[in-house]
C-alpha atoms as a PDB file:
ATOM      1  CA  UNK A   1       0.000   0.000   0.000  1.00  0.00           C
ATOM      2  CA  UNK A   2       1.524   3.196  -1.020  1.00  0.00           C
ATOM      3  CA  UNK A   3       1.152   6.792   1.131  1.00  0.00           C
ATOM      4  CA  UNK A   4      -1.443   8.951   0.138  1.00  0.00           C
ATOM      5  CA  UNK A   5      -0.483  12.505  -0.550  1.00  0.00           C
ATOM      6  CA  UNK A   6      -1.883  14.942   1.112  1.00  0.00           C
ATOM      7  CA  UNK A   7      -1.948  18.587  -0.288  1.00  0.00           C
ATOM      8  CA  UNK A   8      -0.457  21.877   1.329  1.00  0.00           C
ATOM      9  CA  UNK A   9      -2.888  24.632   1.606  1.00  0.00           C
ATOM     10  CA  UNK A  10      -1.553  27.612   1.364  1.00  0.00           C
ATOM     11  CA  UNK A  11      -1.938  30.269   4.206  1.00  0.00           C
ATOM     12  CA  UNK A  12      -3.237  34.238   3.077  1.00  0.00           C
ATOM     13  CA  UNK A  13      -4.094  37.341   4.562  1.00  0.00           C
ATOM     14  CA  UNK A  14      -7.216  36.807   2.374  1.00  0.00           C
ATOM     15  CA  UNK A  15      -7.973  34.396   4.483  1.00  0.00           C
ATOM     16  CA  UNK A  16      -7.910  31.191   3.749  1.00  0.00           C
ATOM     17  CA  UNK A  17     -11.046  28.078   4.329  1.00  0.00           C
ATOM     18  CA  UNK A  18      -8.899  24.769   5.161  1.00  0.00           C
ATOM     19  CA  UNK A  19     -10.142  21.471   3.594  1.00  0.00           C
ATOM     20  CA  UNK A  20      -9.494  18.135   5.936  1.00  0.00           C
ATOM     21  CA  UNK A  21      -9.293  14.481   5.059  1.00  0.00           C
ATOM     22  CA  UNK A  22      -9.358  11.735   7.228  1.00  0.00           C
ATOM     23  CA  UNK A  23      -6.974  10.068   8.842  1.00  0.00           C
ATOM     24  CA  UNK A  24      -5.755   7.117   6.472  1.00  0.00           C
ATOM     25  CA  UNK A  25      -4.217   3.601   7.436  1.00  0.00           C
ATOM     26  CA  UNK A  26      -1.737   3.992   4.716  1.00  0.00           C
ATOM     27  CA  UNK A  27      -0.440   7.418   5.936  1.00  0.00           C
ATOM     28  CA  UNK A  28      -0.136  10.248   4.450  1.00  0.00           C
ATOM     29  CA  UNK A  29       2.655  12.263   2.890  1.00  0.00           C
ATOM     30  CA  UNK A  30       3.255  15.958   2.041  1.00  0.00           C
ATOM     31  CA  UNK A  31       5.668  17.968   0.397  1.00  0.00           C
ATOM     32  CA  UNK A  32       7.742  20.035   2.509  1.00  0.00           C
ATOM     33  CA  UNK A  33      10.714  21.241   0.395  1.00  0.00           C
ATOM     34  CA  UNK A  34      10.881  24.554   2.827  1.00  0.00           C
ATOM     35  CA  UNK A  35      10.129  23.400   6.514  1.00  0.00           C
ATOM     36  CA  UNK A  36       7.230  25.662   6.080  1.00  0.00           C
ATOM     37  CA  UNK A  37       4.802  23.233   6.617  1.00  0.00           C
ATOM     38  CA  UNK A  38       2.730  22.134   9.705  1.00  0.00           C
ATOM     39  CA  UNK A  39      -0.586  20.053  10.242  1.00  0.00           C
ATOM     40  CA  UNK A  40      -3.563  20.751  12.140  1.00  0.00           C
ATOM     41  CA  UNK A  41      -4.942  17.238  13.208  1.00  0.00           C
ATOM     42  CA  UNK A  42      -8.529  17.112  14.749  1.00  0.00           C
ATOM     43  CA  UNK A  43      -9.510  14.562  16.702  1.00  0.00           C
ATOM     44  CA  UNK A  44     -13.188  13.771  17.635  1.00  0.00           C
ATOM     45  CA  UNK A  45     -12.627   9.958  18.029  1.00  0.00           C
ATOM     46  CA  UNK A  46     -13.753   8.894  21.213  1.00  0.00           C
ATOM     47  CA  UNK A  47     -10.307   7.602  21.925  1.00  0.00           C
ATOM     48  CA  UNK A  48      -6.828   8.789  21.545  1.00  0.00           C
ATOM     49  CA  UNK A  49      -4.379   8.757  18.883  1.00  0.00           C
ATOM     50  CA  UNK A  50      -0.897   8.902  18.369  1.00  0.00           C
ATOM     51  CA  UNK A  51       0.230  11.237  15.160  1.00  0.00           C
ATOM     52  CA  UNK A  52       3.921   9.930  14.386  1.00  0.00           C
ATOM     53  CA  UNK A  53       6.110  11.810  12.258  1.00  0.00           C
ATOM     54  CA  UNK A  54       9.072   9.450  10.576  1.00  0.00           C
ATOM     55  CA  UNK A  55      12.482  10.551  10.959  1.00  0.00           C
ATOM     56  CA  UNK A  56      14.314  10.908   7.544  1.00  0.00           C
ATOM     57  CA  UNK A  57      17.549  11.522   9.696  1.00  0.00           C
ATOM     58  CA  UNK A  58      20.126   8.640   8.694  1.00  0.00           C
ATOM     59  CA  UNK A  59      23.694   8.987   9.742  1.00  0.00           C
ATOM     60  CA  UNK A  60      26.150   6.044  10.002  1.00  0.00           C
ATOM     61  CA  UNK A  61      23.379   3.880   9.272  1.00  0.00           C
ATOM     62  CA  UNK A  62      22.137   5.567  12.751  1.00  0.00           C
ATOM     63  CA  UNK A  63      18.174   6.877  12.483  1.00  0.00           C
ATOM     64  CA  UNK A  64      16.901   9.349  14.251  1.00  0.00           C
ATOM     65  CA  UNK A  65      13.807   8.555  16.398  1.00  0.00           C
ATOM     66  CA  UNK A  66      10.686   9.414  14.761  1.00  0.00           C
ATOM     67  CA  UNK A  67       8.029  12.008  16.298  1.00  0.00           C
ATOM     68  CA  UNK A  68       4.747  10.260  18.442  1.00  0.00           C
ATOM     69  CA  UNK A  69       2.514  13.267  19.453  1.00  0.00           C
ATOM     70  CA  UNK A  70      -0.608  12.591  20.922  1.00  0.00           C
ATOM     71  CA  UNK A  71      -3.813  13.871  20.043  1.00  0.00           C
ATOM     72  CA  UNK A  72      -6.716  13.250  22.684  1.00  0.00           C
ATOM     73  CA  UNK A  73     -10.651  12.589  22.433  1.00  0.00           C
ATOM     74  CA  UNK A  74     -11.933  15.557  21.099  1.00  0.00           C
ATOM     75  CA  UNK A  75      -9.061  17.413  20.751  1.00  0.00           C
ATOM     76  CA  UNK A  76      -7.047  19.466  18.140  1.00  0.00           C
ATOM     77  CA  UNK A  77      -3.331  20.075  17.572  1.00  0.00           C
ATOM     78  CA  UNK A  78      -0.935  22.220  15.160  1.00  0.00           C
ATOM     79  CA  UNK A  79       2.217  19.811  14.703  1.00  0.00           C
ATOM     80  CA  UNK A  80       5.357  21.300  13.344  1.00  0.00           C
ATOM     81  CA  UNK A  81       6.403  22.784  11.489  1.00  0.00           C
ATOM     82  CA  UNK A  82       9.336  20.262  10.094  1.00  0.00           C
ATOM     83  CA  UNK A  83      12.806  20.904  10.202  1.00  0.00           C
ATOM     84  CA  UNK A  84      13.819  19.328   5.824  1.00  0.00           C
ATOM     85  CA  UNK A  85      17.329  17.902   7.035  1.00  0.00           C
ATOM     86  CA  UNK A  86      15.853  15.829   9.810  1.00  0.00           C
ATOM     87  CA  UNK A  87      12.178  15.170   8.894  1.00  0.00           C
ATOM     88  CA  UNK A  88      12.385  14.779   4.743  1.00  0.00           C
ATOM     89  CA  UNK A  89      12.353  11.262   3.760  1.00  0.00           C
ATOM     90  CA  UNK A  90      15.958  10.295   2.358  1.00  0.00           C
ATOM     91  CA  UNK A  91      14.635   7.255   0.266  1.00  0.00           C
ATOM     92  CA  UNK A  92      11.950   7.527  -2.278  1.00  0.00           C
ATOM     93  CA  UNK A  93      10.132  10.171  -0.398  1.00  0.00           C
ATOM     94  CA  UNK A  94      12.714  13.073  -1.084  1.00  0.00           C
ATOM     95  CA  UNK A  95      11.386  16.712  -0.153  1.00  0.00           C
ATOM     96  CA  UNK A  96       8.429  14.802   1.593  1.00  0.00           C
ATOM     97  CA  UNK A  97       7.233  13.973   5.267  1.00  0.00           C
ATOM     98  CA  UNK A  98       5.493  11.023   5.857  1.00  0.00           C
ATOM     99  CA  UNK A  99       2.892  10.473   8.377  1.00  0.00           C
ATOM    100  CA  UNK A 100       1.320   7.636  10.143  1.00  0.00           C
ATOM    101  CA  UNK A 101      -1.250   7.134  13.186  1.00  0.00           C
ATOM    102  CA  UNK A 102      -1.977   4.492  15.794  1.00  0.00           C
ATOM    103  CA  UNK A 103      -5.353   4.429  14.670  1.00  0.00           C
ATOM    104  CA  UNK A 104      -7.840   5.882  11.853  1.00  0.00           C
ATOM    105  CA  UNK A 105     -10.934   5.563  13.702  1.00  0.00           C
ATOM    106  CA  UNK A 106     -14.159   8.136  12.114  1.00  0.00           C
ATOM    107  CA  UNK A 107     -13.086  11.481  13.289  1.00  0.00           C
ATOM    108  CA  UNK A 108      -9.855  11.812  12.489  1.00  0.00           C
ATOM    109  CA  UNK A 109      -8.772  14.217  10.208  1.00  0.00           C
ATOM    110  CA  UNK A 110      -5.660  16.035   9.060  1.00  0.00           C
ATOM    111  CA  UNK A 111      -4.789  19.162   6.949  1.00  0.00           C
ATOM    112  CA  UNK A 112      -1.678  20.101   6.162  1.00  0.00           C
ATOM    113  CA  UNK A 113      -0.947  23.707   5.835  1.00  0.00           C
ATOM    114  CA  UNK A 114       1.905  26.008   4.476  1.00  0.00           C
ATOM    115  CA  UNK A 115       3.178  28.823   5.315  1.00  0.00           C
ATOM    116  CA  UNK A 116       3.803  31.766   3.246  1.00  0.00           C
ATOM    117  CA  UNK A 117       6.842  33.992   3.477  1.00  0.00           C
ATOM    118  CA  UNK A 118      10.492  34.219   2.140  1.00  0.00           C
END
């Protein structure tokens, strides 16, 4: 099963109306070629869940631990954003993130959003 990609949403001054999609067993990935990138996660499961972040941090065959954040019953949180030399994938995933959860019960749902600026 391959990651499904999940598109950055631009931030404006216009103002901006954020689309979500759920929470997927595959995972997710998104583009972050900047580190300008974070995710809003809502949760309104009736349980929690653990958002996890994957490391793309390889040195001397050594990986860095990847990122568990936890996102309780009926709760929201902004993760990141994500640092390119330690969270972009170094395999097939280049200039990406890739995202997985403990669970994708109804009621989870991400967006990822990107932040404008030089």
């Amino acid at each position: 099963m391959s990651r499904v990609a999940l598109a950055r949403q631009l931030l404006s001054d216009t103002g901006v109306s954020i689309a979500y999609s759920d929470a997927v067993h595959e995972g997710h990935k998104v583009e972050n070629t900047d580190g300008k990138v974070f995710l809003h996660v809502r949760n309104y499961s009736e349980g929690d869940i653990n958002v996890i972040i994957l490391s793309g941090y390889v040195r001397a065959g050594l990986k860095l631990a990847d990122r568990f954040v936890t996102v309780g019953a009926r709760e929201e949180k902004f993760i990141g954003p994500f640092e390119p030399d330690v969270y972009n994938q170094s395999d097939g995933g280049k200039d990406h993130i890739y995202i997985d959860y403990s669970a994708t019960p109804e009621g989870v749902e991400v967006a990822a959003i990107l932040f404008p600026g030089k």
